[in-house]
Protein backbone atom coordinates (compact mmCIF):
# COMPACT_ATOMS: atom_id res chain seq x y z
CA UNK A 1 0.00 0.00 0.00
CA UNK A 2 3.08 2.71 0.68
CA UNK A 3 4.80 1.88 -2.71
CA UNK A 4 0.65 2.66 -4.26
CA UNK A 5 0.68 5.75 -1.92
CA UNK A 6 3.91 6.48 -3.23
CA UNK A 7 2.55 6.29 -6.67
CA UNK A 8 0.12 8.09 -6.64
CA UNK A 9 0.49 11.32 -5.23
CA UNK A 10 3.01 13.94 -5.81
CA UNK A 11 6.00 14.87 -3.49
CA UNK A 12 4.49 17.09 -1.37
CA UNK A 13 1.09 15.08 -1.39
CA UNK A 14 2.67 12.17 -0.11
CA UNK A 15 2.96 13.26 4.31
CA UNK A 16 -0.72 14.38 3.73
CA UNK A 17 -1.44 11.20 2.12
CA UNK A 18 -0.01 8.29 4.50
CA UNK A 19 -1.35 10.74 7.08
CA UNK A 20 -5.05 10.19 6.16
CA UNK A 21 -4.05 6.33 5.92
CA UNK A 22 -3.05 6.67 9.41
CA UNK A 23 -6.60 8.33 10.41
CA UNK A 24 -8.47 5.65 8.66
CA UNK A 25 -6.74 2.95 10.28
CA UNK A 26 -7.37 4.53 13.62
CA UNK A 27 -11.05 4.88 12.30
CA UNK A 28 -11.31 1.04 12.50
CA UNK A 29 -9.53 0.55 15.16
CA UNK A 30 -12.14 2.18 17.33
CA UNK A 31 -15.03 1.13 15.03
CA UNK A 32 -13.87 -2.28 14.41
CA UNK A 33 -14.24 -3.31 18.37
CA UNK A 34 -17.88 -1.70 18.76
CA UNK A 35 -19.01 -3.70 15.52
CA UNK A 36 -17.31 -6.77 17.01
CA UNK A 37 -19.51 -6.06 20.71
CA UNK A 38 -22.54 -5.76 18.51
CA UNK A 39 -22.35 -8.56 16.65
CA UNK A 40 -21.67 -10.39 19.28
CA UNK A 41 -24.67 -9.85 21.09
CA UNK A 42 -26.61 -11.70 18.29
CA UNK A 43 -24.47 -14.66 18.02
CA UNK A 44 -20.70 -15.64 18.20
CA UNK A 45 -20.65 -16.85 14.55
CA UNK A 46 -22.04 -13.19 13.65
CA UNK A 47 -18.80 -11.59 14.28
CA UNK A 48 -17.23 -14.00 11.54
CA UNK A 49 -19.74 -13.16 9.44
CA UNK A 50 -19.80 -9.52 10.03
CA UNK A 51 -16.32 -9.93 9.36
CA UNK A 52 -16.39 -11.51 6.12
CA UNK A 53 -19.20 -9.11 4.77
CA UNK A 54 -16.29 -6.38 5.75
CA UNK A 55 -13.58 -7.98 3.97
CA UNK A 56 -15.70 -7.94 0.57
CA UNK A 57 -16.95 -4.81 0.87
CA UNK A 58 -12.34 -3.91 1.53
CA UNK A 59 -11.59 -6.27 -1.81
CA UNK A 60 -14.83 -4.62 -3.90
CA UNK A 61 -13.51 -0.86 -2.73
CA UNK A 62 -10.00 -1.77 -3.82
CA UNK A 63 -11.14 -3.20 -6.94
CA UNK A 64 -13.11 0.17 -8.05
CA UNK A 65 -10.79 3.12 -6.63
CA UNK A 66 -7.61 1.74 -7.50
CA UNK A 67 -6.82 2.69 -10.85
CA UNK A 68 -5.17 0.41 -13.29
CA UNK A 69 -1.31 -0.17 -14.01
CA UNK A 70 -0.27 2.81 -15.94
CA UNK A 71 2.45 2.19 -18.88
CA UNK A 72 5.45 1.96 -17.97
CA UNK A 73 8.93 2.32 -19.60
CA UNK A 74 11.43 -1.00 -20.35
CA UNK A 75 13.93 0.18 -17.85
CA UNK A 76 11.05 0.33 -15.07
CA UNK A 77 9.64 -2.79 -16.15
CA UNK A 78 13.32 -4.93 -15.34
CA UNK A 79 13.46 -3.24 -12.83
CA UNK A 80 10.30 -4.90 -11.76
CA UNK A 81 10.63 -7.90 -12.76
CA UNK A 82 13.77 -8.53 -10.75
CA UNK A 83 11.94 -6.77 -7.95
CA UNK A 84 9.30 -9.46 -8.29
CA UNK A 85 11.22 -12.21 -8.01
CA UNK A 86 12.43 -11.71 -4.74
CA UNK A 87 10.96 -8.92 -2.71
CA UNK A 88 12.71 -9.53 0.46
CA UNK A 89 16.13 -10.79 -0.97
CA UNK A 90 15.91 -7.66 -2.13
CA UNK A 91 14.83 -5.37 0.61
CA UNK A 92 17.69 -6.88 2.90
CA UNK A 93 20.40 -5.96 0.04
CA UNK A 94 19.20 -2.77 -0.28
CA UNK A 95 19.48 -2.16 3.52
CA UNK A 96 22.90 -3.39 3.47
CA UNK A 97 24.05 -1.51 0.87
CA UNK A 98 22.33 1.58 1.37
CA UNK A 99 23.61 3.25 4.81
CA UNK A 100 20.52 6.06 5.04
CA UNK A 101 18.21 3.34 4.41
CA UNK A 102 19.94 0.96 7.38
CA UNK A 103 19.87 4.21 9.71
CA UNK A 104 16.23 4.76 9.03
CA UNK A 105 15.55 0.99 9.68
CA UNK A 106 17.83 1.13 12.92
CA UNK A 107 15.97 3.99 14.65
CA UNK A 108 12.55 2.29 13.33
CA UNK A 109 13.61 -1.14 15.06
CA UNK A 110 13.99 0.75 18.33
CA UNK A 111 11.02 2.89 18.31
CA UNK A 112 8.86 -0.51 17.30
CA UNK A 113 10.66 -2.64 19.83
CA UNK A 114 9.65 0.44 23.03
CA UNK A 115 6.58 0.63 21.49
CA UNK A 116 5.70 -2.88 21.33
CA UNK A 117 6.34 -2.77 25.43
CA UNK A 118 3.29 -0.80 25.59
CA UNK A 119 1.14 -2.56 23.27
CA UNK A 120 1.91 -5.87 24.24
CA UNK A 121 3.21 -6.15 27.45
CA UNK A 122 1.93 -2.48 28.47
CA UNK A 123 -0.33 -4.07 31.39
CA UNK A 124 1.82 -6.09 33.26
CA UNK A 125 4.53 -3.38 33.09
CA UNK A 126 1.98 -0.91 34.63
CA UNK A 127 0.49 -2.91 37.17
CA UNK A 128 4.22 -3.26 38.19
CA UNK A 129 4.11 0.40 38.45
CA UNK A 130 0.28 0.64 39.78
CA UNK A 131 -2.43 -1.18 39.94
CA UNK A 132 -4.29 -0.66 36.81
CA UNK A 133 -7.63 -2.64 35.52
CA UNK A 134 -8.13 -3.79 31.79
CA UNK A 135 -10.49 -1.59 31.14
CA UNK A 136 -8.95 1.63 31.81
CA UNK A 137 -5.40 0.04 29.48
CA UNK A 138 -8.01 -0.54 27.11
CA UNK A 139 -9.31 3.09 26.95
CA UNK A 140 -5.83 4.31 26.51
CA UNK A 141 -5.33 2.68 23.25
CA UNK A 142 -8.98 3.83 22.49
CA UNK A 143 -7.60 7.30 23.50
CA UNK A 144 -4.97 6.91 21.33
CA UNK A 145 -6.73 5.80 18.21
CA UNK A 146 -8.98 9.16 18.94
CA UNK A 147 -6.04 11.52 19.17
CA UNK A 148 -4.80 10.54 15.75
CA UNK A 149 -7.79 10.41 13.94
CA UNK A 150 -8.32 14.18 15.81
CA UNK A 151 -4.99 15.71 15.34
CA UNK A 152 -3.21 13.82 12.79
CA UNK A 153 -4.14 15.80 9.37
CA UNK A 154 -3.56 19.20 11.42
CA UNK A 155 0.01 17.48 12.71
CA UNK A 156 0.82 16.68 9.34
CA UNK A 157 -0.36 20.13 7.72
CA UNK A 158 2.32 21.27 9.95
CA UNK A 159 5.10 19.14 9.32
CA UNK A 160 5.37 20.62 5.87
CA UNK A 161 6.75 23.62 7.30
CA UNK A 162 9.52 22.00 8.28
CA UNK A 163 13.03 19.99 7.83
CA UNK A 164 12.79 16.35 7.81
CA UNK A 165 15.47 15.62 10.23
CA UNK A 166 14.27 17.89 12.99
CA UNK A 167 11.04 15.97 12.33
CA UNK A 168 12.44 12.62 12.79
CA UNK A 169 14.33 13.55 15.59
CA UNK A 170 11.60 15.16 17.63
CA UNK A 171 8.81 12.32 16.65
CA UNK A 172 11.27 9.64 18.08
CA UNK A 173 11.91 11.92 21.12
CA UNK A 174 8.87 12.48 21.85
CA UNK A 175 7.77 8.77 21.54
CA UNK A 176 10.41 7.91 24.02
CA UNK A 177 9.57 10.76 26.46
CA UNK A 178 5.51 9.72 26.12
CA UNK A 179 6.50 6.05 26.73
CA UNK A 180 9.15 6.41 29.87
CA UNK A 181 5.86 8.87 31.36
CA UNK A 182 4.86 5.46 31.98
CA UNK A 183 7.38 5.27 34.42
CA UNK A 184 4.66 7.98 37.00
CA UNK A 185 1.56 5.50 36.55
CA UNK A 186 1.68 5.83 40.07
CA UNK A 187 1.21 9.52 40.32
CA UNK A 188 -2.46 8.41 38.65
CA UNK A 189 -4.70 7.99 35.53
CA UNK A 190 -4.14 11.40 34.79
CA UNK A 191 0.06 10.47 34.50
CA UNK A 192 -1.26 7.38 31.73
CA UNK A 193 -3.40 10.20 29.34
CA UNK A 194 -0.50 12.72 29.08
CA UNK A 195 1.93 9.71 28.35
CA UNK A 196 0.16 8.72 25.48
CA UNK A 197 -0.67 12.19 24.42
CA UNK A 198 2.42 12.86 24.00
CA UNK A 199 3.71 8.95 22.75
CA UNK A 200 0.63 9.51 19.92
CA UNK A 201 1.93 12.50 19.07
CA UNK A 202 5.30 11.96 18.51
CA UNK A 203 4.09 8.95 16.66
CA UNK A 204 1.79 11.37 14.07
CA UNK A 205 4.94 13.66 13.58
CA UNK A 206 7.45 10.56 12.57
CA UNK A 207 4.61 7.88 10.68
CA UNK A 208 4.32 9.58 7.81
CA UNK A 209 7.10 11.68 7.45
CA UNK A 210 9.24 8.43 7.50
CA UNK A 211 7.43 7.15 4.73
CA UNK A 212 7.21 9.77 2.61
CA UNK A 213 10.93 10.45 3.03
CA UNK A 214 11.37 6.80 1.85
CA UNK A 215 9.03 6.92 -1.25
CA UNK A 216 11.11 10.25 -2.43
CA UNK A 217 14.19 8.67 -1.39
CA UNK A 218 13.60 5.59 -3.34
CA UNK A 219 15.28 5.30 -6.94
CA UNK A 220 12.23 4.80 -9.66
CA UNK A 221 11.36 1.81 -9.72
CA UNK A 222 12.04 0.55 -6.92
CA UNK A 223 9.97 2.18 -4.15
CA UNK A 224 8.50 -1.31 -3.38
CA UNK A 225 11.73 -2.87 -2.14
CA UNK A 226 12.46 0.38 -0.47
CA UNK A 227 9.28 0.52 1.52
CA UNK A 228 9.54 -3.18 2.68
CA UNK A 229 12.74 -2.51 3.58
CA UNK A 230 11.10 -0.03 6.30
CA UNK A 231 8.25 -2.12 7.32
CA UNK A 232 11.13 -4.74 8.64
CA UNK A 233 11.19 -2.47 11.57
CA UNK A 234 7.76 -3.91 12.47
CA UNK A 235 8.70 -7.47 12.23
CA UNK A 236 11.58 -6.97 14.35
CA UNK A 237 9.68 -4.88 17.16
CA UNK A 238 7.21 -8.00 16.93
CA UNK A 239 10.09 -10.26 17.33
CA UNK A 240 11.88 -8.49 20.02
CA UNK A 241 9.32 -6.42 22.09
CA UNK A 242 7.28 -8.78 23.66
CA UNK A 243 10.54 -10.53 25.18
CA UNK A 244 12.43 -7.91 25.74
CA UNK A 245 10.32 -5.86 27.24
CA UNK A 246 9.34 -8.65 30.15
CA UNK A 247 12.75 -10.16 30.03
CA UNK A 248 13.92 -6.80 31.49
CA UNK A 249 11.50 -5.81 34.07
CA UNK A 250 12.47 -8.82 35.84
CA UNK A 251 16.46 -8.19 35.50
CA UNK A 252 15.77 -4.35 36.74
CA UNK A 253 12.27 -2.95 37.44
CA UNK A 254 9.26 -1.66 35.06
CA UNK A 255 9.66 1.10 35.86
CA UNK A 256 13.33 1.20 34.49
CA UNK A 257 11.56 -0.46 31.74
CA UNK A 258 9.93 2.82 30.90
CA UNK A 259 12.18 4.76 31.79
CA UNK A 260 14.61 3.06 29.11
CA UNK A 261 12.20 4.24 26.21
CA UNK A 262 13.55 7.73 26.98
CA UNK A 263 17.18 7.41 25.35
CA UNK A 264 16.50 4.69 22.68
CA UNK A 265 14.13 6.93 21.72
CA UNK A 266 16.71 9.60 21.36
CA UNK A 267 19.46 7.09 19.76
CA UNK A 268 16.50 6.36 17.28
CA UNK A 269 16.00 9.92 16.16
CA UNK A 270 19.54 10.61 15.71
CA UNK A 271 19.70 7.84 13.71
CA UNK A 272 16.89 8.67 11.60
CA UNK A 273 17.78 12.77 11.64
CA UNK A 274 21.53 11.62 10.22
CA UNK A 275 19.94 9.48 7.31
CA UNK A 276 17.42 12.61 6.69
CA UNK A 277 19.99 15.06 6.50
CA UNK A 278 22.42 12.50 4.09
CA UNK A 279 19.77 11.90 1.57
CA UNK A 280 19.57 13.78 -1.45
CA UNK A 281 16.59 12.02 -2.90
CA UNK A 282 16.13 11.38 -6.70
CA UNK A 283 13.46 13.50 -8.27
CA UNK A 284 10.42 11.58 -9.28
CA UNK A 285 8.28 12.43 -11.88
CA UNK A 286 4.89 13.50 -10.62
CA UNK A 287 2.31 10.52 -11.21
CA UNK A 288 -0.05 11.08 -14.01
CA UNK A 289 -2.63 13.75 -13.50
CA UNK A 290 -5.81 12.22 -14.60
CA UNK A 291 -4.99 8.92 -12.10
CA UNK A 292 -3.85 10.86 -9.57
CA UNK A 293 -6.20 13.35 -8.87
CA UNK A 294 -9.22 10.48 -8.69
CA UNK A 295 -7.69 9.14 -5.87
CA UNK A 296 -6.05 12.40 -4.31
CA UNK A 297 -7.20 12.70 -0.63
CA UNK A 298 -9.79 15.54 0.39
């Protein structure tokens, strides 16, 4: 979906665009559990088929707005073709050989391993902090699904203003700083909102500004390898969070735990700031007018 994005918007469309990706998302996820809870009230086997109605209605949506494969030229297509035949053989070359592309994956890795502490072993590291009840860890993610899908356009809007480094570096900062407010869950509920206030929003400064920097970094061609390249930093937070996250809280303390978010977070956006500020992106041509502005986002 990020090398389509990529596609089909121009340069400076592109932080507005996997912006309003991110909103959407967020739409779901606080729609997606309600529909779920209603369904479920008729019949277990209703949220299956709730579910399946859902997942036509996704394939019939994709099927009518996405516009067809535009023509492309015979160096793009080899280029494609060897892309095809091995996608991830080639992502992990192209991190290897591509330093700016290996820094943005390193500080990625650490902000989706600290990350991954919170949304997957979030409430046993807080009620090792404070007591807290499933309920209330479940309205902070619903809090934080609500804050992007409030702020995130005006966030990104924003961002434009500004250089992509600084923007790296203070969206992994402030991820770090939201996460290690974790740390005060004793000081109160009121300690857990501004933490993830402030994790969400350094999270809305550094989503899409990451990926946009990748799809104009990316040589044409080959913004597919390029982006799943990046989304590697999601396996390995998947990986290494869960573990990592418990395996430390019982060498140290949670609260150290949270605490710890604070400088990999930092470590992350230098990493990412240095591969900003080395890049000197190729130009790409802008995608065709008449596809592009059917799907250009309002």
């Amino acid at each position: 979906m990020a090398a389509l994005i990529g596609d089909l918007h121009a340069d400076e469309d592109l932080a507005h665009a996997f912006g309003l990706t991110r909103v959407v998302a967020s739409i779901g996820g606080v729609i997606g559990p309600i529909l779920g809870a209603a369904a479920v009230t008729f019949s277990l086997s209703g949220v299956f088929a709730a579910a399946g109605v859902l997942l036509v209605g996704a394939a019939l949506t994709v099927l009518l707005a996405v516009p067809p494969d535009r023509a492309i030229g015979p160096e793009t297509a080899e280029q494609d073709t060897g892309e095809n035949a091995s996608e991830v053989y080639g992502a992990i070359t192209r991190i290897l050989r591509d330093r700016r592309l290996a820094l943005l994956v390193l500080g990625g890795s650490l902000l989706s391993v600290t990350f991954t502490w919170w949304e997957a072993d979030g409430l046993v590291l807080l009620n090792g902090v404070h007591p807290l009840g499933t309920t209330a860890y479940a309205a902070l993610f619903a809090l934080d699904a609500l804050a992007i899908i409030v702020f995130q356009l005006p966030v990104t809007r924003w961002t434009r203003r500004h250089d992509t480094g600084r923007l790296l570096f203070l969206g992994a900062a402030l991820q770090g700083a939201g996460l290690a407010g974790f740390a005060a869950a004793g000081l109160g509920y009121p300690a857990l909102v501004a933490a993830v206030l402030v994790t969400s929003l350094g999270m809305m400064i550094s989503g899409p500004t990451v990926s946009a920097f990748v799809t104009r970094h990316a040589p044409p061609g080959r913004s597919a390898t390029y982006q799943a390249a990046l989304s590697t930093t999601q396996d390995i937070g998947t990986a290494i969070g869960p573990t990592s996250g418990l395996a430390l809280a019982r060498i140290t303390t949670p609260a150290l735990v949270w605490v710890s978010a604070l400088p990999l977070g930092l470590i992350a956006g230098l990493a990412t700031a240095r591969a900003a500020r080395a890049a000197r992106p190729p130009s790409r041509p802008d995608p065709d007018p008449a596809t592009a502005g059917s799907v250009h986002p309002s």
